[in-house]
N, C-alpha and C. Protein backbone atom coordinates (compact mmCIF):
# COMPACT_ATOMS: atom_id res chain seq x y z
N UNK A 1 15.87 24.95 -11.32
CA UNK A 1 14.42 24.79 -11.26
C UNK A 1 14.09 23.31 -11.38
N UNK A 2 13.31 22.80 -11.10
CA UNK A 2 12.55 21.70 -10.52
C UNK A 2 11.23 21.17 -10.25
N UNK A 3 10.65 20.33 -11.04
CA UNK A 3 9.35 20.37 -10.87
C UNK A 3 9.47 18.82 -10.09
N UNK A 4 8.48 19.08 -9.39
CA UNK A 4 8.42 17.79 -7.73
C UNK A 4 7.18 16.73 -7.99
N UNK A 5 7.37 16.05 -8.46
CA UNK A 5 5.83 15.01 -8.24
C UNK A 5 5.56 14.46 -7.01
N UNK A 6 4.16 14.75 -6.65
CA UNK A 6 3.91 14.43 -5.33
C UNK A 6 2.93 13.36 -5.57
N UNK A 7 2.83 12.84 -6.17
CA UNK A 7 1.74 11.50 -7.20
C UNK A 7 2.13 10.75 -5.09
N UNK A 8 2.97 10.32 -4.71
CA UNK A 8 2.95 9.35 -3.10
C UNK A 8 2.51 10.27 -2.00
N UNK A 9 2.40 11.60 -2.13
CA UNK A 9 1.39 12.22 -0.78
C UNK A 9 0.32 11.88 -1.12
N UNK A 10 -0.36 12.29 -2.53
CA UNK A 10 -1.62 12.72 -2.60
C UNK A 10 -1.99 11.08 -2.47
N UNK A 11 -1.41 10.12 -3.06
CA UNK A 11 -2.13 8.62 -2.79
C UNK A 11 -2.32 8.27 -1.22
N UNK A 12 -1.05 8.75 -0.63
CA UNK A 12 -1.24 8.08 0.76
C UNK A 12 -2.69 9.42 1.31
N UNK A 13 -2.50 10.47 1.45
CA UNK A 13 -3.92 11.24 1.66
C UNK A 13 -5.22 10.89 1.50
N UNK A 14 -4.88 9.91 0.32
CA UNK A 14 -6.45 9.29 -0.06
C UNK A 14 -6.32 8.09 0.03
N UNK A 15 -5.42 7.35 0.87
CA UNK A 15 -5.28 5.58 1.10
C UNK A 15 -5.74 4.62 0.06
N UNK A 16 -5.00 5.21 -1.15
CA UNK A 16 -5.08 4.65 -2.26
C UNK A 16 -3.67 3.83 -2.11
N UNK A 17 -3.83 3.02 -2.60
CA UNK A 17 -2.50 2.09 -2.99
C UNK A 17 -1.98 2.02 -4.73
N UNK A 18 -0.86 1.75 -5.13
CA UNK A 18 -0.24 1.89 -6.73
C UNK A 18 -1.29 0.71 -7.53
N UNK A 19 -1.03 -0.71 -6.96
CA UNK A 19 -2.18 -1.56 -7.74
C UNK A 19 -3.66 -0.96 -7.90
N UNK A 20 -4.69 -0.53 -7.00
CA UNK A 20 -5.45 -0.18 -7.33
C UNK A 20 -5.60 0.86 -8.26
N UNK A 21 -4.69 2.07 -8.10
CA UNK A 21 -4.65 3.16 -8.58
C UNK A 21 -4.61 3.00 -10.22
N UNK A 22 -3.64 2.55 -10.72
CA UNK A 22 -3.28 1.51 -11.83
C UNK A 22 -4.70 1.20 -12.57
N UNK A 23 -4.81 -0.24 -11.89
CA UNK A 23 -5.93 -0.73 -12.50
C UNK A 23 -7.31 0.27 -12.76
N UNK A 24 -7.46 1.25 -11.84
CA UNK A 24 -8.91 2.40 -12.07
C UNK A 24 -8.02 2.99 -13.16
N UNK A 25 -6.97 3.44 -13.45
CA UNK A 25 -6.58 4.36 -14.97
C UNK A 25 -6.27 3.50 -15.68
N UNK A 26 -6.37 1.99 -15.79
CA UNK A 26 -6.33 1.38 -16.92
C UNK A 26 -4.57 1.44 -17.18
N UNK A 27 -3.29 1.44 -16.55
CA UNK A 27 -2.56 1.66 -16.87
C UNK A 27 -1.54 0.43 -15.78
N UNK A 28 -0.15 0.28 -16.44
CA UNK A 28 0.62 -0.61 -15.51
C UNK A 28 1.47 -0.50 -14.50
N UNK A 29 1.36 -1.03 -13.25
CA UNK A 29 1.56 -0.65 -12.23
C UNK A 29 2.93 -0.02 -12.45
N UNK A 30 4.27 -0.59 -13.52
CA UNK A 30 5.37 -0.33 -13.54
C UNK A 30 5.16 1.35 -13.97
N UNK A 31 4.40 1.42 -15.06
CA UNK A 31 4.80 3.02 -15.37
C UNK A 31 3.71 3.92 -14.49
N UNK A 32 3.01 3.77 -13.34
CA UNK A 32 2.72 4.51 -12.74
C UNK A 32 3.46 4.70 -11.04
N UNK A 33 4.59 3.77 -11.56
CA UNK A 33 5.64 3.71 -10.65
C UNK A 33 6.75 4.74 -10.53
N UNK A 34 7.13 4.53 -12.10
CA UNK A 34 7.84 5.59 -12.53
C UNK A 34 7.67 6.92 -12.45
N UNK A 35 6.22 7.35 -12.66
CA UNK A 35 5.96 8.41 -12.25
C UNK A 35 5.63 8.68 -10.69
N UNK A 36 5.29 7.55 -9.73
CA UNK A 36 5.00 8.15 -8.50
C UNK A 36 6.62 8.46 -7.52
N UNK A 37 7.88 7.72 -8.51
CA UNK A 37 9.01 7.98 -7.59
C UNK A 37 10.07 9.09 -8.26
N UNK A 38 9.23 9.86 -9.05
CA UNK A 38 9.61 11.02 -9.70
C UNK A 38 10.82 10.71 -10.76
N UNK A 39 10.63 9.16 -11.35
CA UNK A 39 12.05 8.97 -12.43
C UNK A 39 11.56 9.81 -13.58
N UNK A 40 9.81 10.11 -13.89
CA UNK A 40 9.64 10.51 -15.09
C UNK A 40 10.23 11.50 -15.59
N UNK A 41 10.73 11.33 -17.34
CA UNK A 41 11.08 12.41 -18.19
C UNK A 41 9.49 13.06 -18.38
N UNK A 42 8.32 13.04 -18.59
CA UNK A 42 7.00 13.68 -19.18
C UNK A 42 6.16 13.30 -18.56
N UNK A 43 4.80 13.62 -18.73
CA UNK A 43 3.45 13.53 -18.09
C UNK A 43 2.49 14.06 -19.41
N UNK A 44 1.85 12.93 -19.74
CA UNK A 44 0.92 13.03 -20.92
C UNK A 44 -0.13 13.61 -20.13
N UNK A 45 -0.80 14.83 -20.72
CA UNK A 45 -2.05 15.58 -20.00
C UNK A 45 -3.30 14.44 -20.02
N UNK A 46 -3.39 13.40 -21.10
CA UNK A 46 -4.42 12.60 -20.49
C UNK A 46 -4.14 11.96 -19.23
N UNK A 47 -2.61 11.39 -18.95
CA UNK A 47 -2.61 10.71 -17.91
C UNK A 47 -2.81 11.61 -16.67
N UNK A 48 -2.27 12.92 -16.77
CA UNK A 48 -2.19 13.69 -15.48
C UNK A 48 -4.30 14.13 -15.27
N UNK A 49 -4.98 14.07 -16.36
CA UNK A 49 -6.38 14.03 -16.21
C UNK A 49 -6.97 12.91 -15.79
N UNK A 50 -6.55 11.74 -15.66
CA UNK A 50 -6.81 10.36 -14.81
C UNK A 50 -6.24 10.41 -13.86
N UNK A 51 -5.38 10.89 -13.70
CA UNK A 51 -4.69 10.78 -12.05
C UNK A 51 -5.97 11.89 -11.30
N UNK A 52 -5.93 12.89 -12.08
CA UNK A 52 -6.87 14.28 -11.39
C UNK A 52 -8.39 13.47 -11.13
N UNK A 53 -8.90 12.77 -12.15
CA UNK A 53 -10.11 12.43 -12.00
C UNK A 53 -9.66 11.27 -10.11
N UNK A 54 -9.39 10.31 -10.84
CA UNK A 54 -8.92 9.25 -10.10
C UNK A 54 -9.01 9.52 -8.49
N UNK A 55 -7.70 10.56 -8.55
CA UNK A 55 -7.49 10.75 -6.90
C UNK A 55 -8.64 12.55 -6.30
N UNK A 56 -9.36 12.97 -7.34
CA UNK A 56 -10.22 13.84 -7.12
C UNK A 56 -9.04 14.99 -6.49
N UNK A 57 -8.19 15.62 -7.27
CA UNK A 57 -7.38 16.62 -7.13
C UNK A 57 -7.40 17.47 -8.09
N UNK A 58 -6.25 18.49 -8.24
CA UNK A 58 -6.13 19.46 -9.06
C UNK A 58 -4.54 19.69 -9.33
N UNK A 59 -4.05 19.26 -10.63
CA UNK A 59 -2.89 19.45 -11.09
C UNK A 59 -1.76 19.79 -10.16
N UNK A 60 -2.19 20.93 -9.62
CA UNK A 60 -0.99 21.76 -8.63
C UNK A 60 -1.14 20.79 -7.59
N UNK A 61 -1.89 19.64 -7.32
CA UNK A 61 -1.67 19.28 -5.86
C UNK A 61 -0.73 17.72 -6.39
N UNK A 62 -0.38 17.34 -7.23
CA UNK A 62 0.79 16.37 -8.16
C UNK A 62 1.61 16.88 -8.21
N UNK A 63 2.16 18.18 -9.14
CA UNK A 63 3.14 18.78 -9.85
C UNK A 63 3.47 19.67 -8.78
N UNK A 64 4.67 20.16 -8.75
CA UNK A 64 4.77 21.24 -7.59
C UNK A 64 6.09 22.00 -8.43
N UNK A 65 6.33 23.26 -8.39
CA UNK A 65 7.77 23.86 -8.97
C UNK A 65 8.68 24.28 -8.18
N UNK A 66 9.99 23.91 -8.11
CA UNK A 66 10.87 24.60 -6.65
C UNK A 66 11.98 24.85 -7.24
N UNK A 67 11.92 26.30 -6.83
CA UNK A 67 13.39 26.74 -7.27
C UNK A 67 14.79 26.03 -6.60
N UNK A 68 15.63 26.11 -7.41
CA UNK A 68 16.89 25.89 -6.70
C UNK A 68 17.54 27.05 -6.35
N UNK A 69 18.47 26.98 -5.24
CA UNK A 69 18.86 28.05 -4.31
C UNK A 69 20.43 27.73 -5.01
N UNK A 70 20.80 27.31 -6.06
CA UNK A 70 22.22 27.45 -6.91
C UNK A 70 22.02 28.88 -7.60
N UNK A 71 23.03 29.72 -6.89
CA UNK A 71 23.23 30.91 -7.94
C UNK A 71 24.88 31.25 -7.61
């Protein structure tokens, strides 16, 4: 199991770029880096509620769950 961050569709969808994005959540470009190239270990629910406000989405359209086909 696998949870997928899609934090680089939903920006390019809304032709947002990482610097701007950043600076509107008050946060640094490095750790919203980390999370847009899926290195993150966590996602603080305030931050994932600034990303939601920010890019005008809804949780499920960031986070995604995919099974793995290992059995």
């Amino acid at each position: 199991m696998t949870i997928v961050i899609n934090l680089d569709v939903i920006m390019a969808k809304r032709k947002i770029r990482l610097k701007t994005l950043a600076q509107a959540m008050n946060m640094t470009e490095a750790n919203l880096s980390i999370l847009k190239n899926g290195k993150a270990k966590a996602v603080r629910f305030s931050t994932l509620d600034k990303l939601c406000e920010q890019l005008d989405c809804q949780p499920a359209d960031i986070l995604e769950f995919q099974k793995n086909d290992d059995n």
